[in-house]
PDB file of N, CA and C in Angstrom:
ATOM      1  N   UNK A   1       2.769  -2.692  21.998  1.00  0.00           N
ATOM      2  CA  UNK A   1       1.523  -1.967  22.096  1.00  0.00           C
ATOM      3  C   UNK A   1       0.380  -2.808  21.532  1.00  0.00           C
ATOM      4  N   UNK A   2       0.818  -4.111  21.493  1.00  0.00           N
ATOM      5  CA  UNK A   2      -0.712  -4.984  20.775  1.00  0.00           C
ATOM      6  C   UNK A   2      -1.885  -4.460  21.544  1.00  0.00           C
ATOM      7  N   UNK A   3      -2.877  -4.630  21.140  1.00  0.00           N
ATOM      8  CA  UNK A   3      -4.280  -4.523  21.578  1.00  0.00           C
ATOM      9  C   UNK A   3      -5.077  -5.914  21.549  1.00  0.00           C
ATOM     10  N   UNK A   4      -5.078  -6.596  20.685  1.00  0.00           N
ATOM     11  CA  UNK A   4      -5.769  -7.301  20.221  1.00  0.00           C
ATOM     12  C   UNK A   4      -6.719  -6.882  18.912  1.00  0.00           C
ATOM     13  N   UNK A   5      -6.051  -6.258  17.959  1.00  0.00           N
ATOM     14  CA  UNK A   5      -7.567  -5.201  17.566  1.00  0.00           C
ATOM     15  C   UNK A   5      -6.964  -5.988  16.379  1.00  0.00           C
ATOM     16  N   UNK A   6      -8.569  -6.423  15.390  1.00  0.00           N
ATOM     17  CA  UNK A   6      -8.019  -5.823  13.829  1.00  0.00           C
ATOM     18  C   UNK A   6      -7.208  -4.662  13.419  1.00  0.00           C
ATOM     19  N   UNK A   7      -7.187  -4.855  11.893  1.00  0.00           N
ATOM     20  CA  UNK A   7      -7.588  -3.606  11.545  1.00  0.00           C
ATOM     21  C   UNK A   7      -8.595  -2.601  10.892  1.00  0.00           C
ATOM     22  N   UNK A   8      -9.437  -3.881  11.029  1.00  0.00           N
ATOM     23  CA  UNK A   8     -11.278  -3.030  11.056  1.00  0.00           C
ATOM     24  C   UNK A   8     -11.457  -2.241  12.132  1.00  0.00           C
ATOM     25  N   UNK A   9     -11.013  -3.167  13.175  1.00  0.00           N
ATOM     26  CA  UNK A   9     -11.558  -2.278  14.673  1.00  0.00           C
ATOM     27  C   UNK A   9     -10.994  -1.474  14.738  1.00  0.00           C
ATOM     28  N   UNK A  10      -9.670  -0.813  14.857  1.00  0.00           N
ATOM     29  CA  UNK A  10      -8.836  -0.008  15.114  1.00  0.00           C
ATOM     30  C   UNK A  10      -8.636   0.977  13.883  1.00  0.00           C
ATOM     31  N   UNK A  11      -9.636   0.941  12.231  1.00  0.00           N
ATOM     32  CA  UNK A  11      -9.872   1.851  12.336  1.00  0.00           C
ATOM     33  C   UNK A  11     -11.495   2.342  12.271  1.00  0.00           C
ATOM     34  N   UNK A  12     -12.127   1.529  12.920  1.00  0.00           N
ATOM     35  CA  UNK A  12     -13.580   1.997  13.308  1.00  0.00           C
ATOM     36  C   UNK A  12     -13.224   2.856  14.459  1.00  0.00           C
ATOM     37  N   UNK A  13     -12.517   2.187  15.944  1.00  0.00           N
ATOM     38  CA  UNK A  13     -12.488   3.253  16.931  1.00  0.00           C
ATOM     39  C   UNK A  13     -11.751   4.432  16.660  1.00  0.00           C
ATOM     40  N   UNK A  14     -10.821   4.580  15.978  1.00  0.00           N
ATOM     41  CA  UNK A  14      -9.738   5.969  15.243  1.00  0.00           C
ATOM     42  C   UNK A  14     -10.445   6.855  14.492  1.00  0.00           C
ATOM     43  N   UNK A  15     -11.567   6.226  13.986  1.00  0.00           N
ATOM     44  CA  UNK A  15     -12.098   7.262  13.104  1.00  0.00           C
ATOM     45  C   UNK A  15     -11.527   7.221  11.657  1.00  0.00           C
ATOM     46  N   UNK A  16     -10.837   6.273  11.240  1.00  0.00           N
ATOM     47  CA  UNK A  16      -9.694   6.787  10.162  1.00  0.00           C
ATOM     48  C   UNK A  16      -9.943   5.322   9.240  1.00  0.00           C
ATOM     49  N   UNK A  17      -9.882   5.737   7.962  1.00  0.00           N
ATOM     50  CA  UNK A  17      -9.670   4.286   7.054  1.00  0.00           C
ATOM     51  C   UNK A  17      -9.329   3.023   7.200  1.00  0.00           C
ATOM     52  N   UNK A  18      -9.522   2.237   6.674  1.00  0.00           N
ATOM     53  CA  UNK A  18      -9.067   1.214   6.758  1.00  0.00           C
ATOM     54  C   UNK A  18      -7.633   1.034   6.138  1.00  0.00           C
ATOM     55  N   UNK A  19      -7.457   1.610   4.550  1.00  0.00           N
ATOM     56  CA  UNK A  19      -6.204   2.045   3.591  1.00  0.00           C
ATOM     57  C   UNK A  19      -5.257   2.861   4.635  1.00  0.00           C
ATOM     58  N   UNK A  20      -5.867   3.720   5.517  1.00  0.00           N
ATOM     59  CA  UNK A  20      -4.946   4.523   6.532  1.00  0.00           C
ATOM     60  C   UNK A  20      -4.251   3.386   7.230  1.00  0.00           C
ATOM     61  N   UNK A  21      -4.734   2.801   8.304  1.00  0.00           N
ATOM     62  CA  UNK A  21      -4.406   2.235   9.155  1.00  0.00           C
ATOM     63  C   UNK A  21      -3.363   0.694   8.341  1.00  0.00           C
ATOM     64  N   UNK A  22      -3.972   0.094   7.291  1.00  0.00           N
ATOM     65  CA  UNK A  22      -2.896  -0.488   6.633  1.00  0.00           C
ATOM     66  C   UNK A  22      -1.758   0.000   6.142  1.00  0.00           C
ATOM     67  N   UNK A  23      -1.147   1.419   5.650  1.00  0.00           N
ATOM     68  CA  UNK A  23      -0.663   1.782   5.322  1.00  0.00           C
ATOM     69  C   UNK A  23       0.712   2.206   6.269  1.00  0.00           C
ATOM     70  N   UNK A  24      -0.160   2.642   8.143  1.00  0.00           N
ATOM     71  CA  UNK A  24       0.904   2.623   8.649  1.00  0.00           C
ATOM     72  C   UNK A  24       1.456   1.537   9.376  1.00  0.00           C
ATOM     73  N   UNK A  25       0.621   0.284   9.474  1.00  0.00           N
ATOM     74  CA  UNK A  25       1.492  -1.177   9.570  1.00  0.00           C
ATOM     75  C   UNK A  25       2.355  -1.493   9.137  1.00  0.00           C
ATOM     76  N   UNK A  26       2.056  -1.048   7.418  1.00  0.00           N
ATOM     77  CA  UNK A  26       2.934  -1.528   6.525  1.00  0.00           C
ATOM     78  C   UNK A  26       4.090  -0.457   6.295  1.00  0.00           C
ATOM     79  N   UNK A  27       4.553   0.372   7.201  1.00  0.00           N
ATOM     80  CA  UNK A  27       5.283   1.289   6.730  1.00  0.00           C
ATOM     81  C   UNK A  27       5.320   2.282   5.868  1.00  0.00           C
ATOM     82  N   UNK A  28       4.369   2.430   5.227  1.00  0.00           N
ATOM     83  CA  UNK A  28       4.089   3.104   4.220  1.00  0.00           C
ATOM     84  C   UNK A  28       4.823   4.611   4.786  1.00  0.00           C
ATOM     85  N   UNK A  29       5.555   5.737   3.598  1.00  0.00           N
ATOM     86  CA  UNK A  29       5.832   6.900   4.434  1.00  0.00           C
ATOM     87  C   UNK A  29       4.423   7.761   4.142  1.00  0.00           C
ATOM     88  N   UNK A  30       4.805   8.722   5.360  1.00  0.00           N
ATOM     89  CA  UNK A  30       3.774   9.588   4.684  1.00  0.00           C
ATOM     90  C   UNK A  30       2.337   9.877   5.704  1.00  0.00           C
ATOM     91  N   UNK A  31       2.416   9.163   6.581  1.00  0.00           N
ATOM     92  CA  UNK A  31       1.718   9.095   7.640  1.00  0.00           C
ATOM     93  C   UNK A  31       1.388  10.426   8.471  1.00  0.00           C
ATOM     94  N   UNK A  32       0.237  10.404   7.998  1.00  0.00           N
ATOM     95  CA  UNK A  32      -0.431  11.895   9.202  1.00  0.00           C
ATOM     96  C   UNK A  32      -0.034  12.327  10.043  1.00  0.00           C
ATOM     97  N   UNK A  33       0.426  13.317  10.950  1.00  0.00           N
ATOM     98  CA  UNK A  33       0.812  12.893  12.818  1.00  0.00           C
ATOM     99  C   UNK A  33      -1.098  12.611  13.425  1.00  0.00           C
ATOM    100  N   UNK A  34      -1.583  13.257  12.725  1.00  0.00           N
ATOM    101  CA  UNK A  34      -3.234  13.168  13.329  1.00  0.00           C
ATOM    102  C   UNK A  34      -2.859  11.644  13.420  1.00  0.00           C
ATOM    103  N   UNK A  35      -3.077  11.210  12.199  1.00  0.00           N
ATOM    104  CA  UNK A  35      -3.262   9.438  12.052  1.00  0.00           C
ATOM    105  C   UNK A  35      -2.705   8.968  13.259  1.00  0.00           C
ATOM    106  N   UNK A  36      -1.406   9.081  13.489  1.00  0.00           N
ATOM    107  CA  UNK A  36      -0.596   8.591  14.292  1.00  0.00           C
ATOM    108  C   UNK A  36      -0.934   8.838  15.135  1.00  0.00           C
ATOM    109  N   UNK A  37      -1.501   9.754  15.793  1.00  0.00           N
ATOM    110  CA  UNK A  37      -1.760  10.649  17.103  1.00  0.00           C
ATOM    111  C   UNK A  37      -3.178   9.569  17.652  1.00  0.00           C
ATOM    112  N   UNK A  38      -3.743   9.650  16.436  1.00  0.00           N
ATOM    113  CA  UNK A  38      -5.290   8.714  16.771  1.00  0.00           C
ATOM    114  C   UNK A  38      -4.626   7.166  17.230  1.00  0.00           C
ATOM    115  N   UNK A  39      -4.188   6.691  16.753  1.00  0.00           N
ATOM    116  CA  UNK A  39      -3.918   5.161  16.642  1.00  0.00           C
ATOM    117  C   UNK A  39      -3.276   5.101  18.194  1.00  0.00           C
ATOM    118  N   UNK A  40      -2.069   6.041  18.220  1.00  0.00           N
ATOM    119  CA  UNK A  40      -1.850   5.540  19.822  1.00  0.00           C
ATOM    120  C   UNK A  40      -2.741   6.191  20.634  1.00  0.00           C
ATOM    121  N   UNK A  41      -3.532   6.672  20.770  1.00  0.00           N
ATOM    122  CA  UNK A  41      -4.403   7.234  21.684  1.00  0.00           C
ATOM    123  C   UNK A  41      -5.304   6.197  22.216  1.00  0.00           C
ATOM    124  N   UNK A  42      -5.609   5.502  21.052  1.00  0.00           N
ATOM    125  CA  UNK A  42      -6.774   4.088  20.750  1.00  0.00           C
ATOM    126  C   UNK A  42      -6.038   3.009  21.768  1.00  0.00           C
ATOM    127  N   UNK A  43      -4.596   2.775  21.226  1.00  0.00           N
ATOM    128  CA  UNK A  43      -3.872   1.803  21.323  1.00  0.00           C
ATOM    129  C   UNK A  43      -3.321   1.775  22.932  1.00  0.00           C
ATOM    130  N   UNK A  44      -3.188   3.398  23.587  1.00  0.00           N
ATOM    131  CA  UNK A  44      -2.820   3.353  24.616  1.00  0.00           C
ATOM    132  C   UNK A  44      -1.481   3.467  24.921  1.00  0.00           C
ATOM    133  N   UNK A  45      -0.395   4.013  23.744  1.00  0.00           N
ATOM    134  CA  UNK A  45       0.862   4.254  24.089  1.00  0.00           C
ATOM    135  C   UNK A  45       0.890   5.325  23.529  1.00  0.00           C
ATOM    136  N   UNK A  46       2.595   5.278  23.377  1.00  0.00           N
ATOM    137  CA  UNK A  46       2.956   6.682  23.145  1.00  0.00           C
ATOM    138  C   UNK A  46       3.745   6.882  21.433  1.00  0.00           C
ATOM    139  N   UNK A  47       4.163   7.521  20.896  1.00  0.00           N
ATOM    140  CA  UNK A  47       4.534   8.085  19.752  1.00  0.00           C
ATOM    141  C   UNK A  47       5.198   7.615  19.293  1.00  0.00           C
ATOM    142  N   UNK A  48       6.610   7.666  20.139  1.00  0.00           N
ATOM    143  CA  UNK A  48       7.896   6.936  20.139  1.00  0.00           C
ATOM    144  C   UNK A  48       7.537   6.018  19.930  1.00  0.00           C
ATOM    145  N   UNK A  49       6.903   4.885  20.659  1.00  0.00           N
ATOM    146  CA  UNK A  49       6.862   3.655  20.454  1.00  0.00           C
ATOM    147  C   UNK A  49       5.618   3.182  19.149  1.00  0.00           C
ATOM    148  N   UNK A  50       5.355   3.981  18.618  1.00  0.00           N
ATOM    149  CA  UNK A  50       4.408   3.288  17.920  1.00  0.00           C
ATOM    150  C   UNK A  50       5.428   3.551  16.654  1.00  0.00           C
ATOM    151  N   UNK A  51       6.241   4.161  16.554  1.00  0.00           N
ATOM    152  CA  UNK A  51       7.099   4.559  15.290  1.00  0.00           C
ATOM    153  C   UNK A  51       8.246   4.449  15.544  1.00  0.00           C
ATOM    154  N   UNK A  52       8.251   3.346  16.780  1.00  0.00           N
ATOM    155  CA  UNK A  52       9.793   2.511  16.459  1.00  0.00           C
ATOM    156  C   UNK A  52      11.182   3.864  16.593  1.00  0.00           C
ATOM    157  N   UNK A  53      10.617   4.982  17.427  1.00  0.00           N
ATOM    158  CA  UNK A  53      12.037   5.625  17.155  1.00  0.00           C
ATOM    159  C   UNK A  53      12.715   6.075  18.273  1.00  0.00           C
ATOM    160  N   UNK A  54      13.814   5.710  19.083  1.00  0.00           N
ATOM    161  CA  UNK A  54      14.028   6.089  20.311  1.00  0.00           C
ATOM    162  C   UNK A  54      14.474   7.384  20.242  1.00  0.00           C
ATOM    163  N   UNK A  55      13.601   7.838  21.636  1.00  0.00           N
ATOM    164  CA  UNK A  55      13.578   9.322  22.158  1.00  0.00           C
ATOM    165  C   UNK A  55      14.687   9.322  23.264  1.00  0.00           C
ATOM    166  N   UNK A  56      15.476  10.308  23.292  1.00  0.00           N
ATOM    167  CA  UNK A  56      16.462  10.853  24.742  1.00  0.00           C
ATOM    168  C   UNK A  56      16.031  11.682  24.956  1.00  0.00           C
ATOM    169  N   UNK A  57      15.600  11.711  26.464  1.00  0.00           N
ATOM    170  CA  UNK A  57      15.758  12.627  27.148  1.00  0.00           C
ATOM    171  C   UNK A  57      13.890  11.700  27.742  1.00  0.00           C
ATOM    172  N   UNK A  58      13.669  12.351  29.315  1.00  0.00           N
ATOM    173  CA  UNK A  58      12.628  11.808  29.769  1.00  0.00           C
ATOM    174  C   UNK A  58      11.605  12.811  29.166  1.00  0.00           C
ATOM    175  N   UNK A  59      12.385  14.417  29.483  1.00  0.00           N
ATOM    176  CA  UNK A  59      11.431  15.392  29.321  1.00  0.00           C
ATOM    177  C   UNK A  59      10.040  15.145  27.943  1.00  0.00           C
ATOM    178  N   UNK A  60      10.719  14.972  26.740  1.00  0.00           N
ATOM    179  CA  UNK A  60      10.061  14.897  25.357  1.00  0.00           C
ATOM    180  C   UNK A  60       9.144  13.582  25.695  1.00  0.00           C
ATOM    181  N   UNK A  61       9.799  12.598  26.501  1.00  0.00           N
ATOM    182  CA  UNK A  61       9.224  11.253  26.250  1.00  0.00           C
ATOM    183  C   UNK A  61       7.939  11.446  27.261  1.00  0.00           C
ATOM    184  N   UNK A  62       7.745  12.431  28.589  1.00  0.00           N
ATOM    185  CA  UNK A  62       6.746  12.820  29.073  1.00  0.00           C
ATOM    186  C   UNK A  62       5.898  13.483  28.576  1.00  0.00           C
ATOM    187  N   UNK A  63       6.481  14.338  27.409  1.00  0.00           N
ATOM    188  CA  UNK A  63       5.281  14.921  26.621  1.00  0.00           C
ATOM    189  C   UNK A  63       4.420  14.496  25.357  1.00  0.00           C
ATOM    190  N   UNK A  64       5.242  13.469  25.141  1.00  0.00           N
ATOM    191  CA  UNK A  64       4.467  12.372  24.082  1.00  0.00           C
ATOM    192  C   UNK A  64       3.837  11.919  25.178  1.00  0.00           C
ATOM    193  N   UNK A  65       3.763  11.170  25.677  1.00  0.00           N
ATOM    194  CA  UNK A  65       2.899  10.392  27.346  1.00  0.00           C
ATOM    195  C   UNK A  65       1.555  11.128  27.514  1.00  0.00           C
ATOM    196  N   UNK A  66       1.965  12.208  28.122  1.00  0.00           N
ATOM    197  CA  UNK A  66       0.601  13.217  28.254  1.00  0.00           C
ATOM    198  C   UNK A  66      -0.203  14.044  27.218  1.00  0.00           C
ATOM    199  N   UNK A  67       0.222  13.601  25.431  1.00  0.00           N
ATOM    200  CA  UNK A  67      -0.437  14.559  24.593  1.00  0.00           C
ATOM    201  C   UNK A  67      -1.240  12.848  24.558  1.00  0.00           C
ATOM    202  N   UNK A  68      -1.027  11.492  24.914  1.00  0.00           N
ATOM    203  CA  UNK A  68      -1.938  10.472  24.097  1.00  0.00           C
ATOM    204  C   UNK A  68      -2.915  10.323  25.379  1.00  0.00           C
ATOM    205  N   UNK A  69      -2.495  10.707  26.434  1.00  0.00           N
ATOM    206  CA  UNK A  69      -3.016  10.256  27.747  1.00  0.00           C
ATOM    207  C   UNK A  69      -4.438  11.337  27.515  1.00  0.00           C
ATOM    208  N   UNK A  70      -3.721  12.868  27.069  1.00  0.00           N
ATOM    209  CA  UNK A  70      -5.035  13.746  27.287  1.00  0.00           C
ATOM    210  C   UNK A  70      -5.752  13.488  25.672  1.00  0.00           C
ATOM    211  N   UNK A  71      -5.981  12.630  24.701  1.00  0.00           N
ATOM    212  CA  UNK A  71      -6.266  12.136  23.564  1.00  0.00           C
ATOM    213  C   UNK A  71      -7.015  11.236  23.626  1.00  0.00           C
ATOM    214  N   UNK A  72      -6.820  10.451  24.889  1.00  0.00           N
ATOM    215  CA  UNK A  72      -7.252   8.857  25.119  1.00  0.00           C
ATOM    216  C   UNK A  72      -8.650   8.804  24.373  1.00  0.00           C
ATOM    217  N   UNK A  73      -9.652   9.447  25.620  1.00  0.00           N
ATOM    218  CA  UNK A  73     -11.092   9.824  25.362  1.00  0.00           C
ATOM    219  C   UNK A  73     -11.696  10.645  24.870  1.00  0.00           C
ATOM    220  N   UNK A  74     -11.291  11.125  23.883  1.00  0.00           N
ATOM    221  CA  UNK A  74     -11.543  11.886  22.939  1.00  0.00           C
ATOM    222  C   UNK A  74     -12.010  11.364  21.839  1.00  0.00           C
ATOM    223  N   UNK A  75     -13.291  11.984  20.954  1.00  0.00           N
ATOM    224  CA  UNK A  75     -13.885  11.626  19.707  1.00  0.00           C
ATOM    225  C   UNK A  75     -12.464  12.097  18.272  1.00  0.00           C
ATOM    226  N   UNK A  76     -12.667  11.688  17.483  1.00  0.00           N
ATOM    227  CA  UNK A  76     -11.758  11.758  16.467  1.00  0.00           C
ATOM    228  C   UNK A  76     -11.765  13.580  16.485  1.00  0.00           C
ATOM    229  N   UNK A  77     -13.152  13.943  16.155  1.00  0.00           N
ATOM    230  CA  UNK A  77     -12.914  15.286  16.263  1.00  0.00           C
ATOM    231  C   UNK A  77     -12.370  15.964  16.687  1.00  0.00           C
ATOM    232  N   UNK A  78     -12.278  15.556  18.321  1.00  0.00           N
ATOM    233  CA  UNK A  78     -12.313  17.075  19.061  1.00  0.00           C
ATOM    234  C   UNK A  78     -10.495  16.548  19.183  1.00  0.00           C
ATOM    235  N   UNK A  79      -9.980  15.353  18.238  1.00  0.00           N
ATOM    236  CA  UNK A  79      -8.202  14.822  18.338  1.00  0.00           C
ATOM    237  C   UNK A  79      -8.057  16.003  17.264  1.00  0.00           C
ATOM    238  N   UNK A  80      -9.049  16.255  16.227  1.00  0.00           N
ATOM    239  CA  UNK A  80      -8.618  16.549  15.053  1.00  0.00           C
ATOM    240  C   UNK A  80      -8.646  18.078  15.554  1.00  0.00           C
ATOM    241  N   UNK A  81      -9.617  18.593  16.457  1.00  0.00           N
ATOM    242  CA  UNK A  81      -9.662  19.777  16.688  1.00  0.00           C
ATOM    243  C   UNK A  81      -8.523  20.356  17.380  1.00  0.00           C
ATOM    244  N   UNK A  82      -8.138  19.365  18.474  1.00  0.00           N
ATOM    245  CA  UNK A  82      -6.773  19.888  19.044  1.00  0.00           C
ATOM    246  C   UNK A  82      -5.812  20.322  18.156  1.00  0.00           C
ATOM    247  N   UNK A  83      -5.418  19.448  17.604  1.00  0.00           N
ATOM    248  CA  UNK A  83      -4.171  19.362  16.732  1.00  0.00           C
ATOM    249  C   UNK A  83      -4.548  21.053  16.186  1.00  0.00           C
ATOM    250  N   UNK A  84      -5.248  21.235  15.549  1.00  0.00           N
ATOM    251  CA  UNK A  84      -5.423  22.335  14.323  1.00  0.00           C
ATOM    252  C   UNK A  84      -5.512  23.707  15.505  1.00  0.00           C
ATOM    253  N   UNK A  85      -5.447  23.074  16.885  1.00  0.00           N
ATOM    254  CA  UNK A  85      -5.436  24.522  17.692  1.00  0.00           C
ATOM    255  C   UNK A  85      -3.960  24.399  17.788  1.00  0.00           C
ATOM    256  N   UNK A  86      -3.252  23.352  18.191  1.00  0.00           N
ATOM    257  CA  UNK A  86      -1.984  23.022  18.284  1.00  0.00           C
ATOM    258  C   UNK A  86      -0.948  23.611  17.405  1.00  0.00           C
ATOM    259  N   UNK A  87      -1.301  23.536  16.128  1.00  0.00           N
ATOM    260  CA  UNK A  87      -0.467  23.509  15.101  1.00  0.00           C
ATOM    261  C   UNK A  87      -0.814  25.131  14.674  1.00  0.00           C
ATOM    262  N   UNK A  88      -1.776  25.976  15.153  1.00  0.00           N
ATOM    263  CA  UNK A  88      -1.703  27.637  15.095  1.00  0.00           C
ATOM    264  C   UNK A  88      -0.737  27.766  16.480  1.00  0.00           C
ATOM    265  N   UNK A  89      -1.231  27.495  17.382  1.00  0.00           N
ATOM    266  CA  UNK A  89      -0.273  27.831  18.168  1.00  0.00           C
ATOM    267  C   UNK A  89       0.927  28.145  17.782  1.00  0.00           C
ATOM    268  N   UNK A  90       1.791  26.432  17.262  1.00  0.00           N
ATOM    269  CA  UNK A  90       2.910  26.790  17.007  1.00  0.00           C
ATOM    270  C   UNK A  90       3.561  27.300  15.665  1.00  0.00           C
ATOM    271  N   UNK A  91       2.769  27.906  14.588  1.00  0.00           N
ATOM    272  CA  UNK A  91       2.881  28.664  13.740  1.00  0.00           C
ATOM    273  C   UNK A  91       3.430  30.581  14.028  1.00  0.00           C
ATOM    274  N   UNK A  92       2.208  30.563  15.154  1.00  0.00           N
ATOM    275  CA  UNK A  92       2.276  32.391  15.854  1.00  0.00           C
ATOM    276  C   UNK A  92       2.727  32.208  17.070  1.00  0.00           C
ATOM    277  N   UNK A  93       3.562  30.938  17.511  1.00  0.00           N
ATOM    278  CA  UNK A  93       4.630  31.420  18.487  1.00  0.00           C
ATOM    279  C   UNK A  93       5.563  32.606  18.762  1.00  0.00           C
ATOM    280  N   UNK A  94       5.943  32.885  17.497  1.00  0.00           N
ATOM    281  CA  UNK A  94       7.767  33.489  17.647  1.00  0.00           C
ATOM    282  C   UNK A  94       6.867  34.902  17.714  1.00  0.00           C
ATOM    283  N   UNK A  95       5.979  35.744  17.151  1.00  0.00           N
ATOM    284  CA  UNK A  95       5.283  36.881  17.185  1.00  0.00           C
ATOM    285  C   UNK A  95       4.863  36.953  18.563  1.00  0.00           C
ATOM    286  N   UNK A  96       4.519  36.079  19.669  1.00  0.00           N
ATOM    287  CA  UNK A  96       4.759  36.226  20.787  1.00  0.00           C
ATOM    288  C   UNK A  96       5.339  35.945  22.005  1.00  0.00           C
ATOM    289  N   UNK A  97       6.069  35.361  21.498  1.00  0.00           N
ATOM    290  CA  UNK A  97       7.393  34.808  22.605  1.00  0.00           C
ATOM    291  C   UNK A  97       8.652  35.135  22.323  1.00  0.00           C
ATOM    292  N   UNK A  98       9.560  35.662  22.688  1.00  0.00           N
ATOM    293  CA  UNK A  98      10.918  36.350  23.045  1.00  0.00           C
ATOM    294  C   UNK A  98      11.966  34.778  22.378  1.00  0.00           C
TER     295      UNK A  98
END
């Protein structure tokens, strides 16, 4: 997933620290999913691959694909805004789904 980017640039376009973005180079644990979510969005891949962890199955690996694809062009905000609609969603799932 190189870019060519620093890591000034990449985290000027992310929106996100500089200490952030070193931190998840360096492995550091502890990593945001926002963070993560921003960086490949920037970067142009997907989840799995930015965190090194193989996925089975195509289904999951299509839906990492299409949460960075619909992320791409997006301001940090409206990444940060999803997520926080995302993450009610799946909080008050089970109160409405069987």
């Amino acid at each position: 997933m190189e870019k060519g980017l620093t890591q000034e640039r990449l985290a000027e376009k992310t929106e996100l620290s500089l200490t952030a973005i070193q931190k998840v180079e360096t492995g550091h644990s502890g990593s945001r999913l926002e963070t993560l979510i921003r960086i490949a969005a920037v970067l142009g891949g997907s989840l799995d691959v930015l965190v090194d962890i193989d996925v089975k199955g195509e289904k999951h690996r299509f839906g990492q694909e299409a949460v960075c694809l619909l992320f791409h062009d997006k301001t940090a905000s409206e990444v940060k805004y999803a997520i926080a609609v995302m993450d009610s969603i799946f909080k008050y799932k089970d109160e409405f789904l069987d």
